[in-house]
Protein backbone atom coordinates (compact mmCIF):
# COMPACT_ATOMS: atom_id res chain seq x y z
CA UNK A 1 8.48 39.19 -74.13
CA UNK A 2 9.90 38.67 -77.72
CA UNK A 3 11.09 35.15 -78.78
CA UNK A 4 14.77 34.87 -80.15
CA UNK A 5 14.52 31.86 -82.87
CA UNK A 6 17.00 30.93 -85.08
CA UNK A 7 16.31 28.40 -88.45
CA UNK A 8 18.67 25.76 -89.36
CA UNK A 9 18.35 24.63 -92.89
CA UNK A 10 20.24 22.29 -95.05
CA UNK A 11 22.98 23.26 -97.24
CA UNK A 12 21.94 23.40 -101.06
CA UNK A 13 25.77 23.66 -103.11
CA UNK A 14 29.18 24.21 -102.31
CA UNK A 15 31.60 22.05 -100.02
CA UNK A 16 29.35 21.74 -97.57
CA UNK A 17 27.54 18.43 -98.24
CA UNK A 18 25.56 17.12 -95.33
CA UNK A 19 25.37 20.60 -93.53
CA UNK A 20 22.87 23.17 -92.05
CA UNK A 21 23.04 27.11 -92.14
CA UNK A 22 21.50 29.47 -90.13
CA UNK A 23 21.52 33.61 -91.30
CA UNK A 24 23.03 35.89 -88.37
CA UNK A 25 20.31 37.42 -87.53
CA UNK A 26 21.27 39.74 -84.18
CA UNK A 27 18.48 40.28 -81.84
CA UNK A 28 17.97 44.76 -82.20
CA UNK A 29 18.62 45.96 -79.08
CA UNK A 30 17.77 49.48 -79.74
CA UNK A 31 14.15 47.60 -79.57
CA UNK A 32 12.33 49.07 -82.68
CA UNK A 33 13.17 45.91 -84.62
CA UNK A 34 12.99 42.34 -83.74
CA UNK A 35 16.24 41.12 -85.29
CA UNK A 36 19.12 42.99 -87.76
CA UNK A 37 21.03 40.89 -90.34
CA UNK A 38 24.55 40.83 -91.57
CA UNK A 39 25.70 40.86 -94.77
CA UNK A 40 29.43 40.56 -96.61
CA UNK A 41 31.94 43.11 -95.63
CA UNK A 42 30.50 43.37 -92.11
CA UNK A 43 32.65 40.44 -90.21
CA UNK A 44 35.11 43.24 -88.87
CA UNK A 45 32.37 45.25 -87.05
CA UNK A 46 30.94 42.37 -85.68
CA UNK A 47 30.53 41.72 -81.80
CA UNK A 48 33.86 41.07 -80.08
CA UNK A 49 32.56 37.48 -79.23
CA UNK A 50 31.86 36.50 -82.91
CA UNK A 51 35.43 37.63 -84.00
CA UNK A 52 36.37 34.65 -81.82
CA UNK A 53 37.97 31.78 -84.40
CA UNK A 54 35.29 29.48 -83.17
CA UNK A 55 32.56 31.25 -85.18
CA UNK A 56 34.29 33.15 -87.53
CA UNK A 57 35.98 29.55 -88.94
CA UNK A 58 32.50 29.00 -90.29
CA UNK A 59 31.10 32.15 -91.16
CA UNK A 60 30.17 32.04 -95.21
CA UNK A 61 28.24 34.09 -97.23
CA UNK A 62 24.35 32.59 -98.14
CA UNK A 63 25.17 32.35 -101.72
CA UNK A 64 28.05 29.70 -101.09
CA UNK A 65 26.12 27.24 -99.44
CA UNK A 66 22.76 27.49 -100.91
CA UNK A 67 20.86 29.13 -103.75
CA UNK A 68 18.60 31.86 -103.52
CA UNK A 69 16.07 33.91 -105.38
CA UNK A 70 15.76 37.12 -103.31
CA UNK A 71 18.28 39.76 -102.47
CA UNK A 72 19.81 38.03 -99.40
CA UNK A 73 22.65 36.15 -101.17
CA UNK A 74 25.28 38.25 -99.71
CA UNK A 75 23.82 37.49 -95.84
CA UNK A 76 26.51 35.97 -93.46
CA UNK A 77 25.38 32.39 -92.37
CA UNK A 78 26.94 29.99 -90.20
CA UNK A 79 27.32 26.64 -91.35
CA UNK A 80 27.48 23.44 -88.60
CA UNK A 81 27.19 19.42 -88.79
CA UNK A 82 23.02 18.57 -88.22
CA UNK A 83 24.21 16.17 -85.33
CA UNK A 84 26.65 19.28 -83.67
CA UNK A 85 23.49 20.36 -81.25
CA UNK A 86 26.33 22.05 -78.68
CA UNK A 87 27.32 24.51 -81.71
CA UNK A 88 23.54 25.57 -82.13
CA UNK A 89 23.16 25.94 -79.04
CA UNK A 90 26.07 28.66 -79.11
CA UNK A 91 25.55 30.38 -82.01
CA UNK A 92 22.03 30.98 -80.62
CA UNK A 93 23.60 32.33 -77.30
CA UNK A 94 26.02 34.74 -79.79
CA UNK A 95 23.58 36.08 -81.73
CA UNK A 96 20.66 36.34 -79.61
CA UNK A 97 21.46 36.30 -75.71
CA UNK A 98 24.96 38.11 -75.50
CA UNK A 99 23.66 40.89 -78.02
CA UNK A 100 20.97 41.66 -75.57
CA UNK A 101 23.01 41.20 -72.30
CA UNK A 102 25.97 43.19 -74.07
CA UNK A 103 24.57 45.28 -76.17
CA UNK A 104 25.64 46.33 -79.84
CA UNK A 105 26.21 49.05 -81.98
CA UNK A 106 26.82 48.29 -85.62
């Protein structure tokens, strides 16, 4: 069995004061990986369920909500409110349990 996790940590800079991001990480279905990331110009190949306005509203690149110093700046995050536990709980169904159930090429 392999465990599907995802990280929530606060924002660093930009307009999102007060806020937690979590990287898009999509569970590898294809099973020689444990996870596959996203990065920028990949929001239009996406899963049909995270084109949906609901996640795609607050979808930002890393590198506009916190700092970095490794090569993942241009990583797709989601941002939510640290009190908005019923968004977490869906973005962890999105990019973890539907990709499995559904499948996904990219």
């Amino acid at each position: 069995m392999k465990f599907r996790v995802i990280t929530f940590i606060p924002t660093t800079i930009g307009n999102h004061p007060c806020k937690y991001y979590c990287k898009m990480f999509l569970s590898d279905v294809s099973g020689s990986k444990t996870k596959e990331g996203t990065r920028r110009g990949e929001r239009n190949i996406l899963p049909s369920w995270l084109q949906l306005h609901y996640y795609r509203s607050i979808m930002r690149l890393k590198k506009t909500v916190a700092s970095t110093h490794g090569s993942d700046h241009y990583s797709q995050v989601m941002i939510v409110k640290p009190d908005d536990f019923l968004r977490m709980i869906r973005i962890f169904f999105a990019n973890k349990i539907w990709v499995v159930q559904e499948g996904y090429k990219k």
